[in-house]
PDB file of N, CA and C in Angstrom:
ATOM      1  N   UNK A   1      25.059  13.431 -33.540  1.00  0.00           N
ATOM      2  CA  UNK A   1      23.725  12.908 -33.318  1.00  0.00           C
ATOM      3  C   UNK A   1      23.161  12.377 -34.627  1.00  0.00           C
ATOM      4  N   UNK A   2      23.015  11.240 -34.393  1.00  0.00           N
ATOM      5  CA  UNK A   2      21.668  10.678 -36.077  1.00  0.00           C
ATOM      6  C   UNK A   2      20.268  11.012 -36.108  1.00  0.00           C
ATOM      7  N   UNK A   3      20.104  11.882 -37.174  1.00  0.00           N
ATOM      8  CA  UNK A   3      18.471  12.518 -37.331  1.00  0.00           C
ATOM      9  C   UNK A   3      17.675  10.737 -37.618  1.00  0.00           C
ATOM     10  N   UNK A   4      18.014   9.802 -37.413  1.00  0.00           N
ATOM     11  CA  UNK A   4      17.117   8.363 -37.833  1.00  0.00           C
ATOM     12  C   UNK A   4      16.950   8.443 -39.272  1.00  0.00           C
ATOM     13  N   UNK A   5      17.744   8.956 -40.320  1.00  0.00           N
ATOM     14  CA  UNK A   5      17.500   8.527 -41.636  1.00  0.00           C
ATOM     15  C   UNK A   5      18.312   7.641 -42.608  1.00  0.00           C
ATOM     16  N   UNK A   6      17.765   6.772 -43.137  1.00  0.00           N
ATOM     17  CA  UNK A   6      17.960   5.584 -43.724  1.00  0.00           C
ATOM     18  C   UNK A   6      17.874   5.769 -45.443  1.00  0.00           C
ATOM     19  N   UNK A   7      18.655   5.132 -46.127  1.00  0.00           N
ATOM     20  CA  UNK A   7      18.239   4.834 -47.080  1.00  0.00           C
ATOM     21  C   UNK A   7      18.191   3.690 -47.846  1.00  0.00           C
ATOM     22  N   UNK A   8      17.285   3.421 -48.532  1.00  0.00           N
ATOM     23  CA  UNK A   8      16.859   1.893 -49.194  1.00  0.00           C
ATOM     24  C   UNK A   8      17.413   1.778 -50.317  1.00  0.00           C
ATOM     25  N   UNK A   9      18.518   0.496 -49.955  1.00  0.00           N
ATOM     26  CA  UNK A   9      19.029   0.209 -51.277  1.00  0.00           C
ATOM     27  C   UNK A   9      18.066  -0.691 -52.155  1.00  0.00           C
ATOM     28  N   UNK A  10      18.594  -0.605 -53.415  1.00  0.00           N
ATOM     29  CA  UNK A  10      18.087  -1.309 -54.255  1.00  0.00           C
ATOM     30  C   UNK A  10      17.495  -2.972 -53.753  1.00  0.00           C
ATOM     31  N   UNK A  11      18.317  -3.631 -53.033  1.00  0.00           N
ATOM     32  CA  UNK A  11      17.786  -5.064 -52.940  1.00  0.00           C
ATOM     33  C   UNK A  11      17.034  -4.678 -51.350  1.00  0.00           C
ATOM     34  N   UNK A  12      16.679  -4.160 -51.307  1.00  0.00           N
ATOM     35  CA  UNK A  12      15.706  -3.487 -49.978  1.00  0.00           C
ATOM     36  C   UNK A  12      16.567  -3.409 -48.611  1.00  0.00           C
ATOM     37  N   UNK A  13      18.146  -3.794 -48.343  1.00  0.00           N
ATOM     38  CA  UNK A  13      18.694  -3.057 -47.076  1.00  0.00           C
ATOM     39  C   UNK A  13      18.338  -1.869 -47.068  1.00  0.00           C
ATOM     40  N   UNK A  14      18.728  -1.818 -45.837  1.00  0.00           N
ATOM     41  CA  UNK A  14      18.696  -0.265 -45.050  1.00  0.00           C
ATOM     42  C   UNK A  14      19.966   0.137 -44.679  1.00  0.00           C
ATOM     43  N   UNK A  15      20.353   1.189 -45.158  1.00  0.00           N
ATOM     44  CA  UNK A  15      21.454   1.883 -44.259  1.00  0.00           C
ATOM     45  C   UNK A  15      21.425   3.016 -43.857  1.00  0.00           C
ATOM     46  N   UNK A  16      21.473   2.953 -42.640  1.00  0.00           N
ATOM     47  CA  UNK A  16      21.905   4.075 -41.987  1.00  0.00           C
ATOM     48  C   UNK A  16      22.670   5.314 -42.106  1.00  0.00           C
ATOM     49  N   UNK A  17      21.677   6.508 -42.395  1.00  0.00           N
ATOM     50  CA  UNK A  17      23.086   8.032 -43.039  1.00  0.00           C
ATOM     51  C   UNK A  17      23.168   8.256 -41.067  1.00  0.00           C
ATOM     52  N   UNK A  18      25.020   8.834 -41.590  1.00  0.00           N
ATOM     53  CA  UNK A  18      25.274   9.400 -40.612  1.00  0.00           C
ATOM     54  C   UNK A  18      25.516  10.677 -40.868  1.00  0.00           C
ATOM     55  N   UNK A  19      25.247  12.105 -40.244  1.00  0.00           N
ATOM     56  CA  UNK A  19      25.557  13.410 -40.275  1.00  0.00           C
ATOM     57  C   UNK A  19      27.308  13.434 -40.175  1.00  0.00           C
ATOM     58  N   UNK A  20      27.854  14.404 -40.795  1.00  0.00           N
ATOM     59  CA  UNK A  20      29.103  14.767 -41.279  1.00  0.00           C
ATOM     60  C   UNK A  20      29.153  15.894 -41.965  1.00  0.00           C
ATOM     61  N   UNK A  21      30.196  16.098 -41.679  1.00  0.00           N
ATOM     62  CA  UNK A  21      30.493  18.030 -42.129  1.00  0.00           C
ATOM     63  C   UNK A  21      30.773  18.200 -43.633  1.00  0.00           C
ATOM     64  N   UNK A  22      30.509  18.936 -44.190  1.00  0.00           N
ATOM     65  CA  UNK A  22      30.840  19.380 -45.677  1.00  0.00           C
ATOM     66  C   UNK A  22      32.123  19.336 -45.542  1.00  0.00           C
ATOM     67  N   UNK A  23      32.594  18.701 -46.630  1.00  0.00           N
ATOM     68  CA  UNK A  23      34.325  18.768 -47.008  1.00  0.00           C
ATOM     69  C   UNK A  23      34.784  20.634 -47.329  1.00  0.00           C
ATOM     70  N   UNK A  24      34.023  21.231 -47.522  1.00  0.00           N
ATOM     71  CA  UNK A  24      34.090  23.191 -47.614  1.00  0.00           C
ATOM     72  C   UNK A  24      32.799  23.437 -47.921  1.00  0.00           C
ATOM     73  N   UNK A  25      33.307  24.707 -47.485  1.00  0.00           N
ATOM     74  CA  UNK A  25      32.118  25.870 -47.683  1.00  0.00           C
ATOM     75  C   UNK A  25      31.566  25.813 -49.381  1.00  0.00           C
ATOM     76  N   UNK A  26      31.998  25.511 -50.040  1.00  0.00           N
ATOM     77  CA  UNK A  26      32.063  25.563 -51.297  1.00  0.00           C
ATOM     78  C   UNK A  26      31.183  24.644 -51.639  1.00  0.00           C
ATOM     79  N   UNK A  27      31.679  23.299 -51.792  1.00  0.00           N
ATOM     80  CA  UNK A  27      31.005  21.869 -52.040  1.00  0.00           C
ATOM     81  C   UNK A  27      28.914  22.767 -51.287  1.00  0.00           C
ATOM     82  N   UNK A  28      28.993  23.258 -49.831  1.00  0.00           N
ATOM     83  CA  UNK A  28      28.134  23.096 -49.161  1.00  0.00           C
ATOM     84  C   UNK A  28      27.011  24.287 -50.065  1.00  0.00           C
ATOM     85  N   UNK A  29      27.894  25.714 -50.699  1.00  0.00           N
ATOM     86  CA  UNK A  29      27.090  26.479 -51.400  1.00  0.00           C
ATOM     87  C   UNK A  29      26.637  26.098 -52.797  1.00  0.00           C
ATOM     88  N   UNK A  30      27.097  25.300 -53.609  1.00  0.00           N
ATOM     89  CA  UNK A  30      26.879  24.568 -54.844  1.00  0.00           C
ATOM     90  C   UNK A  30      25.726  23.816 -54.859  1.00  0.00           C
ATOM     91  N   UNK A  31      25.544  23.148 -53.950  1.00  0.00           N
ATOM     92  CA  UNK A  31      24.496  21.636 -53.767  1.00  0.00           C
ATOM     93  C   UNK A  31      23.345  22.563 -53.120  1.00  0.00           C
ATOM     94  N   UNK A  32      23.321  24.148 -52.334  1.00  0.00           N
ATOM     95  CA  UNK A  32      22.257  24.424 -51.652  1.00  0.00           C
ATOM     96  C   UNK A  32      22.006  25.909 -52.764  1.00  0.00           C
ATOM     97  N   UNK A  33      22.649  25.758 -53.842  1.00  0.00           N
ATOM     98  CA  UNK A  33      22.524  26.491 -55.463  1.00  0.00           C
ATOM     99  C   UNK A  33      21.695  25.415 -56.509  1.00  0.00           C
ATOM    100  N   UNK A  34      21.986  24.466 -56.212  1.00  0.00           N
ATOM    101  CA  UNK A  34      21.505  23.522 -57.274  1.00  0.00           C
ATOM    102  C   UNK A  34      20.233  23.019 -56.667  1.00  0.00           C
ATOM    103  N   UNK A  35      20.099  22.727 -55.378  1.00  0.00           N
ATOM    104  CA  UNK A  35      18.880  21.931 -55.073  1.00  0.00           C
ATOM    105  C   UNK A  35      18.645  22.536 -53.597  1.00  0.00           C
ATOM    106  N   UNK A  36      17.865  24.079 -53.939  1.00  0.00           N
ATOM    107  CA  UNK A  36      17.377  25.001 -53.049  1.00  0.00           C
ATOM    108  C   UNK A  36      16.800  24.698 -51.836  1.00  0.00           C
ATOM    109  N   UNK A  37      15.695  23.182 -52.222  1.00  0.00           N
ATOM    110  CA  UNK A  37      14.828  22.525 -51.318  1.00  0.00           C
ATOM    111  C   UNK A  37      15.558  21.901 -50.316  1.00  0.00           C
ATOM    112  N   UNK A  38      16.479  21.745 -50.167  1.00  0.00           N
ATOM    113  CA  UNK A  38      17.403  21.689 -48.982  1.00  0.00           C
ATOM    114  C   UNK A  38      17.639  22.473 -48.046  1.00  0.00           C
ATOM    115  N   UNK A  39      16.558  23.737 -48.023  1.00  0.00           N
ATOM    116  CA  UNK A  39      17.069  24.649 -47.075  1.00  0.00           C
ATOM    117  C   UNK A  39      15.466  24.399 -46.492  1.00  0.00           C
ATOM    118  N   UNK A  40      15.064  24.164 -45.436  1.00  0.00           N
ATOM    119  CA  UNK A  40      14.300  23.110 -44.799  1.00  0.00           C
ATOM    120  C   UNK A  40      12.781  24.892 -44.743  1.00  0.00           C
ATOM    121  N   UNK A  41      12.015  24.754 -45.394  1.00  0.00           N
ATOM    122  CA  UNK A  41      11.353  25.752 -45.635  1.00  0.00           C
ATOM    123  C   UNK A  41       9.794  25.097 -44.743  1.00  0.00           C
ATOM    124  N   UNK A  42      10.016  24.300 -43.940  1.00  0.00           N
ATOM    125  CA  UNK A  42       8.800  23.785 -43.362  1.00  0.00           C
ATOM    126  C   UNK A  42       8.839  24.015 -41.754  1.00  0.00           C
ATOM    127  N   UNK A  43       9.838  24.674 -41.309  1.00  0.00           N
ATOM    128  CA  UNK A  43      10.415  24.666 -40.504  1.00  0.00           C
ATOM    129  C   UNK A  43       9.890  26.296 -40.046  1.00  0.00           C
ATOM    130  N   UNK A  44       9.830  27.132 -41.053  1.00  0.00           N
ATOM    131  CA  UNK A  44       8.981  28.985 -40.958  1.00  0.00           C
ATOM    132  C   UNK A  44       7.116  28.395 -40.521  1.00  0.00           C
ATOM    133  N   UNK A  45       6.806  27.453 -41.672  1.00  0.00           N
ATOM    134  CA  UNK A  45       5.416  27.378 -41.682  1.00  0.00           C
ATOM    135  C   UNK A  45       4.873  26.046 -41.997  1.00  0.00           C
ATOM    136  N   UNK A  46       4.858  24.980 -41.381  1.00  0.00           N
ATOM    137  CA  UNK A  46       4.407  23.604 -41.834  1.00  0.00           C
ATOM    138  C   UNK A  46       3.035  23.422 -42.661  1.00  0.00           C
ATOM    139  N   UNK A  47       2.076  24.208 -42.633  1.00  0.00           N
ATOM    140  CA  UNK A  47       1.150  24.126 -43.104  1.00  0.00           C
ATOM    141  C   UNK A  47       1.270  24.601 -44.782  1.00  0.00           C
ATOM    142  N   UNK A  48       2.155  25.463 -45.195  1.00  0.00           N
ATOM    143  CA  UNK A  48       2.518  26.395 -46.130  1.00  0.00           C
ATOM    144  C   UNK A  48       4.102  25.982 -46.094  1.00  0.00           C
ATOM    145  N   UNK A  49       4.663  25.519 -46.483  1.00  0.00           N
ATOM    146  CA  UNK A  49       6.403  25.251 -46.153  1.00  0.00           C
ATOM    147  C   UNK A  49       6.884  26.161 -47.535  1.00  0.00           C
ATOM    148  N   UNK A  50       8.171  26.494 -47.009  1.00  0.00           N
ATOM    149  CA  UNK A  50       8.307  27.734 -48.337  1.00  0.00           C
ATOM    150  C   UNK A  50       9.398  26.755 -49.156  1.00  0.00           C
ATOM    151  N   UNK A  51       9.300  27.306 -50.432  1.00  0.00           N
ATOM    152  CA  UNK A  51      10.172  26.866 -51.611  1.00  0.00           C
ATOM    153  C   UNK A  51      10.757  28.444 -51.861  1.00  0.00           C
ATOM    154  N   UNK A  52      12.236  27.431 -52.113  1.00  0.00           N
ATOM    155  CA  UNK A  52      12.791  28.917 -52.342  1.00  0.00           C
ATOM    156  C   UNK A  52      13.093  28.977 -53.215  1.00  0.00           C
ATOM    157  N   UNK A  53      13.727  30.283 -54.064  1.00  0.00           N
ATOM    158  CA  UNK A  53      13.889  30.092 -55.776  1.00  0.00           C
ATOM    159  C   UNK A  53      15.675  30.539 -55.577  1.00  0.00           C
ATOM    160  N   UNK A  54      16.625  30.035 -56.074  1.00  0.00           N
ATOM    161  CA  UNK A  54      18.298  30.690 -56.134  1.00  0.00           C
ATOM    162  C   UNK A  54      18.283  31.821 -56.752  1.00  0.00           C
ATOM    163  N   UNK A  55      18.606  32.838 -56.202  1.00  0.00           N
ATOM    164  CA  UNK A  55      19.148  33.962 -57.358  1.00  0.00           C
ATOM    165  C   UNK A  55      20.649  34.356 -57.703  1.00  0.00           C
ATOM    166  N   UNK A  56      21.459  34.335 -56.584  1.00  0.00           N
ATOM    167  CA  UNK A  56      22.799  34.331 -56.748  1.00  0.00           C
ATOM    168  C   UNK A  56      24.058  33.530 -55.838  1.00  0.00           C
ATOM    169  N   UNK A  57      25.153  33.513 -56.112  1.00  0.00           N
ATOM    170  CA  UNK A  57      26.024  33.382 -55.361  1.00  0.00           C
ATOM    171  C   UNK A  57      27.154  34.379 -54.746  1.00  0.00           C
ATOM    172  N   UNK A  58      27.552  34.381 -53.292  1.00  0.00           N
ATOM    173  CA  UNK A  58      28.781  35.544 -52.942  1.00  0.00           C
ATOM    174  C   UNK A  58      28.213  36.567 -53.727  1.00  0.00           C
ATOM    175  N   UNK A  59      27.392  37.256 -52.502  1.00  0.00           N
ATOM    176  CA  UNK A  59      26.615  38.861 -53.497  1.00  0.00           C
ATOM    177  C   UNK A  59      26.290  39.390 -52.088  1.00  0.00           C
ATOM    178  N   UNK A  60      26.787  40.867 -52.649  1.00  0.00           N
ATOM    179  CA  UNK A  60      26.833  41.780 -51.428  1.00  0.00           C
ATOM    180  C   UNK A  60      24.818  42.404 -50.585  1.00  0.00           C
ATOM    181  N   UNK A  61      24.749  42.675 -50.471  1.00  0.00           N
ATOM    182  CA  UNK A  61      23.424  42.894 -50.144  1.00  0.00           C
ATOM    183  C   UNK A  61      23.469  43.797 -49.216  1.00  0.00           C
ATOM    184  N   UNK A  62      22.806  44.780 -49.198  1.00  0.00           N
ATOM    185  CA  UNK A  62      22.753  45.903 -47.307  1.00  0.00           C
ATOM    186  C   UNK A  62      21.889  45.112 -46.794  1.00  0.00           C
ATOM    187  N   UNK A  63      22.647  45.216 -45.445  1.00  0.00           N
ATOM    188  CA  UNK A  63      21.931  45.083 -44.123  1.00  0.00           C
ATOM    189  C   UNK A  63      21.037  45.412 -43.648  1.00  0.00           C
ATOM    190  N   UNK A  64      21.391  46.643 -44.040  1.00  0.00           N
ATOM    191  CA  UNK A  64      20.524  48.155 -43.161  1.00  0.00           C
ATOM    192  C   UNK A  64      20.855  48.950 -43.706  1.00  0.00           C
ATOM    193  N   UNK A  65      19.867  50.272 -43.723  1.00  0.00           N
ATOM    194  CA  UNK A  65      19.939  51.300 -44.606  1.00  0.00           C
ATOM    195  C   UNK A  65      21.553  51.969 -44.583  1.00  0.00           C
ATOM    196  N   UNK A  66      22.362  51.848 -45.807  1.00  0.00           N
ATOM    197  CA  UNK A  66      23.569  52.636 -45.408  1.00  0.00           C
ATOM    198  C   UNK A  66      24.889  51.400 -45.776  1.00  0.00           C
ATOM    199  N   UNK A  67      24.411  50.053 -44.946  1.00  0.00           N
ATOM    200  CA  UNK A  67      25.562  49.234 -44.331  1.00  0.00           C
ATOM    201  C   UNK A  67      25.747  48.411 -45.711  1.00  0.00           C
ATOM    202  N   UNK A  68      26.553  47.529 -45.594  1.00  0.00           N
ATOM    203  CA  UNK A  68      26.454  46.363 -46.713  1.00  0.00           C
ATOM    204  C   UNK A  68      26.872  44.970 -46.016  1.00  0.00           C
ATOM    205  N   UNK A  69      26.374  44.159 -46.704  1.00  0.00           N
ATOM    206  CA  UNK A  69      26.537  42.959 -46.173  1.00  0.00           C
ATOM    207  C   UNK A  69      26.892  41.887 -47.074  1.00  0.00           C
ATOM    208  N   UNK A  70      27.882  40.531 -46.750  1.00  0.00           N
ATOM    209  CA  UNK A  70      28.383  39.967 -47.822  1.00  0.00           C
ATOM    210  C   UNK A  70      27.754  38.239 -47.687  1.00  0.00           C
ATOM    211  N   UNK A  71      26.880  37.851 -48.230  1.00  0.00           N
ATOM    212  CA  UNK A  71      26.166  36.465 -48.102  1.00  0.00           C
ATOM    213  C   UNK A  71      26.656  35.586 -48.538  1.00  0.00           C
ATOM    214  N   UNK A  72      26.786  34.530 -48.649  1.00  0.00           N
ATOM    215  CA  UNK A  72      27.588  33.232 -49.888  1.00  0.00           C
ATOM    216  C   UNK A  72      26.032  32.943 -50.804  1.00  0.00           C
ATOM    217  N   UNK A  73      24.846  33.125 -50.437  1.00  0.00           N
ATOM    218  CA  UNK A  73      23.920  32.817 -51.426  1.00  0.00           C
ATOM    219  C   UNK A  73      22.614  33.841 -51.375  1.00  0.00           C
ATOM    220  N   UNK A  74      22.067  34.405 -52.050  1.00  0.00           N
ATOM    221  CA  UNK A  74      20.916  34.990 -52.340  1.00  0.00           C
ATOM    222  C   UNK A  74      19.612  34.171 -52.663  1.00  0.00           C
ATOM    223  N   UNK A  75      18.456  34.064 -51.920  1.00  0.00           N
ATOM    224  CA  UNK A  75      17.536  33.235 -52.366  1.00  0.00           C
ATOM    225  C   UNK A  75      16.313  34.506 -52.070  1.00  0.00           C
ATOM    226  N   UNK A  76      14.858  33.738 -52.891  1.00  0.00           N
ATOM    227  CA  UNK A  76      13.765  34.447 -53.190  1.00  0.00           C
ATOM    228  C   UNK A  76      12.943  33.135 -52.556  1.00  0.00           C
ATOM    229  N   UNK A  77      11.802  34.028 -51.102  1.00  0.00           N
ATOM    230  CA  UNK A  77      11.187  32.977 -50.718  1.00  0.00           C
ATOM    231  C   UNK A  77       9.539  33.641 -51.840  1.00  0.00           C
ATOM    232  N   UNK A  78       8.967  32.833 -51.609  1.00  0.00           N
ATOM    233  CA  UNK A  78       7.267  32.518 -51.990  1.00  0.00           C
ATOM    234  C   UNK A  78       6.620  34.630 -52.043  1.00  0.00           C
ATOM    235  N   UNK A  79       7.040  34.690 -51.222  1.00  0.00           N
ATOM    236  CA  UNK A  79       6.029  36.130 -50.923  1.00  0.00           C
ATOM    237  C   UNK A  79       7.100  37.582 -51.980  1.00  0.00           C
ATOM    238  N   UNK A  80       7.837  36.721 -52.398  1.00  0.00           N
ATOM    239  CA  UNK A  80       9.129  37.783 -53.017  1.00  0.00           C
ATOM    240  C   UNK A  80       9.989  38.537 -52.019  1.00  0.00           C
ATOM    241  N   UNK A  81      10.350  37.950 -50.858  1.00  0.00           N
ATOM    242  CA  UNK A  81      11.450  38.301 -49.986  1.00  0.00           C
ATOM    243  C   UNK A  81      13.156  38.256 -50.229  1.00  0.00           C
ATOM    244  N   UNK A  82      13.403  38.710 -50.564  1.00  0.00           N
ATOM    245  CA  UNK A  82      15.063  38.212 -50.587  1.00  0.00           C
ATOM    246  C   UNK A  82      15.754  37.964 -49.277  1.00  0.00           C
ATOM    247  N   UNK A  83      16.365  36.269 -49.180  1.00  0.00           N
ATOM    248  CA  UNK A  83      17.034  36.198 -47.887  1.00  0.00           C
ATOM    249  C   UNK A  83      18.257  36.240 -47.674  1.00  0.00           C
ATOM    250  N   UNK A  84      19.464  36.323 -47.579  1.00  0.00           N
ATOM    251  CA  UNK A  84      20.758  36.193 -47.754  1.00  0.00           C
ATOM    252  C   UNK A  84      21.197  35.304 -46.563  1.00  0.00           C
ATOM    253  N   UNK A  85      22.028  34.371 -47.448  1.00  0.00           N
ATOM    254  CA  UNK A  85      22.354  32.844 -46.008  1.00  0.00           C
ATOM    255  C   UNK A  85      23.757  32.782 -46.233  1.00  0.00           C
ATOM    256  N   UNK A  86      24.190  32.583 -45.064  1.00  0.00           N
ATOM    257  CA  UNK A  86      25.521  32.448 -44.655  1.00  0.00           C
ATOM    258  C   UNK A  86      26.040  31.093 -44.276  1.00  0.00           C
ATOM    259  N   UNK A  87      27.099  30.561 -45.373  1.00  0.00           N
ATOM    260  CA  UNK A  87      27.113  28.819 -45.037  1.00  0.00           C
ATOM    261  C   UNK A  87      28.878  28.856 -44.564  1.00  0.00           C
ATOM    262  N   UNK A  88      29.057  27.912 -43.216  1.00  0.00           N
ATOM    263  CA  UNK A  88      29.835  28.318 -42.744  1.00  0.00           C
ATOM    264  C   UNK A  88      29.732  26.802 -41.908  1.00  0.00           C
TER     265      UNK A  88
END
């Protein structure tokens, strides 16, 4: 499916992005390490859209009291939450 986004080249065409899969998991945790705002934070609260801050990569985290759990990224939203996201 095409979300309708375009981008403007320099001599003012338009082209058309098409959606496509990350070449790996890897490439996909790097780019959402480097440029956090890609993880669509308007989507919890449009009025307030959250920015998230990176804290780590592949880091274990509990689940639940007791359990452990293994994330590919650690992020810190606005209120000091830690979220753990799974890119796959």
């Amino acid at each position: 499916m095409n979300p309708g986004i375009f981008l403007i080249q320099p001599n003012g065409d338009l082209v058309e992005m098409n959606e496509t899969p990350y070449d790996s998991e890897d490439l996909l945790q790097t780019l959402l390490a480097k440029y956090p705002s890609l993880l669509a934070g308007n989507q919890i609260d449009p009025q307030a859209p959250r920015k998230w801050l990176f804290i780590e990569r592949e880091s274990a985290i509990p689940s639940m009291e007791g359990g452990s759990g293994r994330h590919a990224l650690i992020v810190m939203d606005p209120s000091k939450l830690f979220n753990g996201l799974s890119c796959q």
